[in-house]
N, C-alpha and C. Protein backbone atom coordinates (compact mmCIF):
# COMPACT_ATOMS: atom_id res chain seq x y z
N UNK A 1 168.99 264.43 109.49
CA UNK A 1 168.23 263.77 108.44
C UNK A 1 167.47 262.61 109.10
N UNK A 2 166.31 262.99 108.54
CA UNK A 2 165.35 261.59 109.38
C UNK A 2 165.12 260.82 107.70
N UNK A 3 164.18 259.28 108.33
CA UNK A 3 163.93 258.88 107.13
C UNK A 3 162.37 257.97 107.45
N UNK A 4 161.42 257.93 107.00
CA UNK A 4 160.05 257.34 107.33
C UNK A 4 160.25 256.38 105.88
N UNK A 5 159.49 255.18 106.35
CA UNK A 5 158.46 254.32 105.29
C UNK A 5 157.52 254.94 104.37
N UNK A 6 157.23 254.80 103.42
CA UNK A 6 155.81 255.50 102.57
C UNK A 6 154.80 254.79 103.08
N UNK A 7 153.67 255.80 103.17
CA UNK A 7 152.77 255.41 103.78
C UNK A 7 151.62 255.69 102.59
N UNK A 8 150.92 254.76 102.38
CA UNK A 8 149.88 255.91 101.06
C UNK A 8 148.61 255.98 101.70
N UNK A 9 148.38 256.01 103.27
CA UNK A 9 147.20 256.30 104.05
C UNK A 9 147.18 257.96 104.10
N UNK A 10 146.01 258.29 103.69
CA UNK A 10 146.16 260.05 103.50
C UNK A 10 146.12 260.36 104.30
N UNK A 11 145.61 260.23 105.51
CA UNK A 11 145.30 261.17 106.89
C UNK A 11 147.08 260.72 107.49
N UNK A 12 147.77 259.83 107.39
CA UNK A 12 149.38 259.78 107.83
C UNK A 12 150.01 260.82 107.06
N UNK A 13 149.43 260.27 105.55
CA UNK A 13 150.78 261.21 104.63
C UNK A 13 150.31 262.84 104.54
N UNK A 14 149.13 263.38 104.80
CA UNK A 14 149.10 264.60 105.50
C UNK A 14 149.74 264.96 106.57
N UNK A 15 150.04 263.76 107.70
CA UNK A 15 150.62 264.40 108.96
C UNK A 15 151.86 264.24 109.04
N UNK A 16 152.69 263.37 107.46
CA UNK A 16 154.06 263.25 107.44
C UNK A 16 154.39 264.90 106.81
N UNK A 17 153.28 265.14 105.87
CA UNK A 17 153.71 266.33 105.43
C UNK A 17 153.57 267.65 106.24
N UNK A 18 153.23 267.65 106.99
CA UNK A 18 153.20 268.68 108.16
C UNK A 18 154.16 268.14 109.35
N UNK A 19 154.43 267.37 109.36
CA UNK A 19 155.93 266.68 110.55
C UNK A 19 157.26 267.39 109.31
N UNK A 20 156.90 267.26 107.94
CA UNK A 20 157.91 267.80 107.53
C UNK A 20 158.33 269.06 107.28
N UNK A 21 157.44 269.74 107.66
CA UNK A 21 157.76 271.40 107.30
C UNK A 21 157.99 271.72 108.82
N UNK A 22 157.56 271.34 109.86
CA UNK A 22 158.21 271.70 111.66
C UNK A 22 159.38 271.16 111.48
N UNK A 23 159.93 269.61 110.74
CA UNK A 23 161.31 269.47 110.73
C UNK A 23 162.05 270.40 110.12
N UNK A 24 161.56 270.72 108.91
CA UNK A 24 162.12 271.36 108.18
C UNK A 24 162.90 273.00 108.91
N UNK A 25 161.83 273.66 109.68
CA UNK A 25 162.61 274.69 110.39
C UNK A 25 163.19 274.11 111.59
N UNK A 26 163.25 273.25 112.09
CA UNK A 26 164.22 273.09 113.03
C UNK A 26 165.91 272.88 111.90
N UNK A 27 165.57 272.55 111.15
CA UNK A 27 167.18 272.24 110.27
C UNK A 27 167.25 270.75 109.95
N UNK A 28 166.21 270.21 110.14
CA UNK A 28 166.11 268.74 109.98
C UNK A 28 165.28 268.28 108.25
N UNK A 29 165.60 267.28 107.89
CA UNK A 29 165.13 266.69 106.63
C UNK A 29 164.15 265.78 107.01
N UNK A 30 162.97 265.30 106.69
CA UNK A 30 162.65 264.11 106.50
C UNK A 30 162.23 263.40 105.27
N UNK A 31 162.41 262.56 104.78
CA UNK A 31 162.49 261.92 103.26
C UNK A 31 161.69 260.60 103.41
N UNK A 32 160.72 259.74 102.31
CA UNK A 32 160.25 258.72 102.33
C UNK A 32 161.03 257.77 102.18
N UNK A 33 161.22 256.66 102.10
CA UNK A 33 162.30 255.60 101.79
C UNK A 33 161.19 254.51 101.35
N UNK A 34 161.38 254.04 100.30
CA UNK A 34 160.51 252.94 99.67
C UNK A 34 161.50 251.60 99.28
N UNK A 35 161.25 250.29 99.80
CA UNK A 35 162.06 248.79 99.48
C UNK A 35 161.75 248.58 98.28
N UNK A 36 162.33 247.70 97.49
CA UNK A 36 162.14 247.12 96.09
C UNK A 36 160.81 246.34 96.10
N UNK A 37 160.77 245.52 97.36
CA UNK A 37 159.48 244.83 97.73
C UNK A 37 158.25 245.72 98.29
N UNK A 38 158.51 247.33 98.01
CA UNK A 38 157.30 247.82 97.97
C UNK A 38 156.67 248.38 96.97
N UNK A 39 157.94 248.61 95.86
CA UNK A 39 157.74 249.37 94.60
C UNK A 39 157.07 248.04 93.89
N UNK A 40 157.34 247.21 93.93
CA UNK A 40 156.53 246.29 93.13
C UNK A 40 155.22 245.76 93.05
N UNK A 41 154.50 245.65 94.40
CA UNK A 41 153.06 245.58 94.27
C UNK A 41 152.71 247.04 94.26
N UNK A 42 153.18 248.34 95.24
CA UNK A 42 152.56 249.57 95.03
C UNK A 42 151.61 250.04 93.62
N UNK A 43 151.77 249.80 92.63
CA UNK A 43 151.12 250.25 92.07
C UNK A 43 149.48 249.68 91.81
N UNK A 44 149.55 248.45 92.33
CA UNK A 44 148.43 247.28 92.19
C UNK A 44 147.71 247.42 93.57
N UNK A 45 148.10 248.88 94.10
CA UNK A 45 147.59 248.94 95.92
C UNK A 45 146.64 250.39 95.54
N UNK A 46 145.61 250.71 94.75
CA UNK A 46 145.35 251.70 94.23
C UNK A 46 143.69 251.38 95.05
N UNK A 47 142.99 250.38 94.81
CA UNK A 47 141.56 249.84 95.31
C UNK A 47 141.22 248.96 96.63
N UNK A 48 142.39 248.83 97.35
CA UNK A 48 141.71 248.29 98.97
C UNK A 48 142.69 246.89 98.12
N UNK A 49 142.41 245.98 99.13
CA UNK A 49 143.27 244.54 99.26
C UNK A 49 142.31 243.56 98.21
N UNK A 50 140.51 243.30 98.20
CA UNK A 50 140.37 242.24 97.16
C UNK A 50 140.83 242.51 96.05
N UNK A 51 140.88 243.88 95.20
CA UNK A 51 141.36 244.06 94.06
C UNK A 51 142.67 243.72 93.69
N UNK A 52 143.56 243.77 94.37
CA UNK A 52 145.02 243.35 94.66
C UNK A 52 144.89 241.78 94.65
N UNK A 53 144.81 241.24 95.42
CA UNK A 53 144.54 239.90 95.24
C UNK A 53 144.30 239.16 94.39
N UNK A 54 143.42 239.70 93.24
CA UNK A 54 144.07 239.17 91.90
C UNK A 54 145.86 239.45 91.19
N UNK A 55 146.17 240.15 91.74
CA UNK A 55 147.48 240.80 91.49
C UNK A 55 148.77 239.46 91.89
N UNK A 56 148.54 239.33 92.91
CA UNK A 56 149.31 238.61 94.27
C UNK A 56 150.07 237.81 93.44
N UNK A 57 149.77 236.83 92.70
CA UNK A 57 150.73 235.35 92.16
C UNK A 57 151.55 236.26 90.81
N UNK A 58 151.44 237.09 90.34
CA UNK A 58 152.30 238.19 89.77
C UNK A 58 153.12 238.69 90.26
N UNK A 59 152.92 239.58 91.35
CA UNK A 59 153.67 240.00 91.98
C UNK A 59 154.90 239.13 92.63
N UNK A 60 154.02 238.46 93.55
CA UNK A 60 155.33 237.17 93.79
C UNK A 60 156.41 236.82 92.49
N UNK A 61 155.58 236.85 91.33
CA UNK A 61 156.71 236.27 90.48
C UNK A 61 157.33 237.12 90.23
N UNK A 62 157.41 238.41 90.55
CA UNK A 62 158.38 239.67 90.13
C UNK A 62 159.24 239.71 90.78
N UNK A 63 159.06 238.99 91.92
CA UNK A 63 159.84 239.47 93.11
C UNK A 63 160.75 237.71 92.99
N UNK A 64 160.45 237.26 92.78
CA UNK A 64 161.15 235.92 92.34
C UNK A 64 160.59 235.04 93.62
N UNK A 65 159.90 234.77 93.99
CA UNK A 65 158.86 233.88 95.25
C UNK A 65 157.92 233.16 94.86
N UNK A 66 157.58 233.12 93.61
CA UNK A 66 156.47 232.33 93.56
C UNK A 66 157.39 231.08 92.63
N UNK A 67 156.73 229.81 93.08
CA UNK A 67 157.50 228.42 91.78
C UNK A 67 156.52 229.01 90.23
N UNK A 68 156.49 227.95 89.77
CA UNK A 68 156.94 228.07 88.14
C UNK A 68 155.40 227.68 87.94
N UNK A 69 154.18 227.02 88.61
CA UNK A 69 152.81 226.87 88.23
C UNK A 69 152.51 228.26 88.47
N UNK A 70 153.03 228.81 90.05
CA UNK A 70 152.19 230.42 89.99
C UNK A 70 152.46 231.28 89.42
N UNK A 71 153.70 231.46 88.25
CA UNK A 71 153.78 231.70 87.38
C UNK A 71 153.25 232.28 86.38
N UNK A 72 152.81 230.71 85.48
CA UNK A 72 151.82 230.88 85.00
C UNK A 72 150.21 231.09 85.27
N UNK A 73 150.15 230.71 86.46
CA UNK A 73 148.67 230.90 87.17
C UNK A 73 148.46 232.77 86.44
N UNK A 74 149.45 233.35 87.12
CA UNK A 74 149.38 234.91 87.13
C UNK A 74 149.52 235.30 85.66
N UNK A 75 150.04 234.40 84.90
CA UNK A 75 150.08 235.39 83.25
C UNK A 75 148.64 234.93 82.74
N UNK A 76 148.12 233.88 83.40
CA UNK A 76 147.34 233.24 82.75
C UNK A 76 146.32 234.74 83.07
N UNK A 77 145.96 234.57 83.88
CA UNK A 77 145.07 235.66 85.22
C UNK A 77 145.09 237.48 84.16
N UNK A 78 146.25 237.22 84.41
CA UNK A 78 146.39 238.58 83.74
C UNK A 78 146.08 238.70 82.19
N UNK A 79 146.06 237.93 81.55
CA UNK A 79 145.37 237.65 80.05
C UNK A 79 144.03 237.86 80.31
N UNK A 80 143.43 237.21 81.28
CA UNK A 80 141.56 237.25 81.07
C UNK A 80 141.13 238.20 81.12
């Protein structure tokens, strides 16, 4: 059993998915493995990095990292 990072670059995750079917007949697994700290911005990673960047002081606060102004900075943000 192997285990890779998610990658959401298509020309990788094409060549993870073809690394996984040669593993696959050798008798081997390979599986993605995703952190809590990736599931949480991932979905806000859909348009390149400026679009995200409005995201950022949200995210932090999901993840419990941001103090209590960026907070609200981000609900504020996310209302407009």
């Amino acid at each position: 059993m192997l285990a890779t990072l998610q990658i959401g670059a298509m020309r990788i995750t094409l060549a993870l998915n073809t690394l996984k079917l040669v593993l696959r007949q050798a008798g081997l697994d390979l599986f993605t493995v995703r952190r809590r700290y990736d599931d949480i911005p991932w979905p806000h990673a859909t348009k390149g990095f400026l679009k995200m960047k409005q995201k950022i002081p949200g995210i932090l606060a999901q993840m419990d990292l941001a103090d209590e102004d960026a907070a609200r900075a981000a609900d504020w943000q996310e209302r407009k």
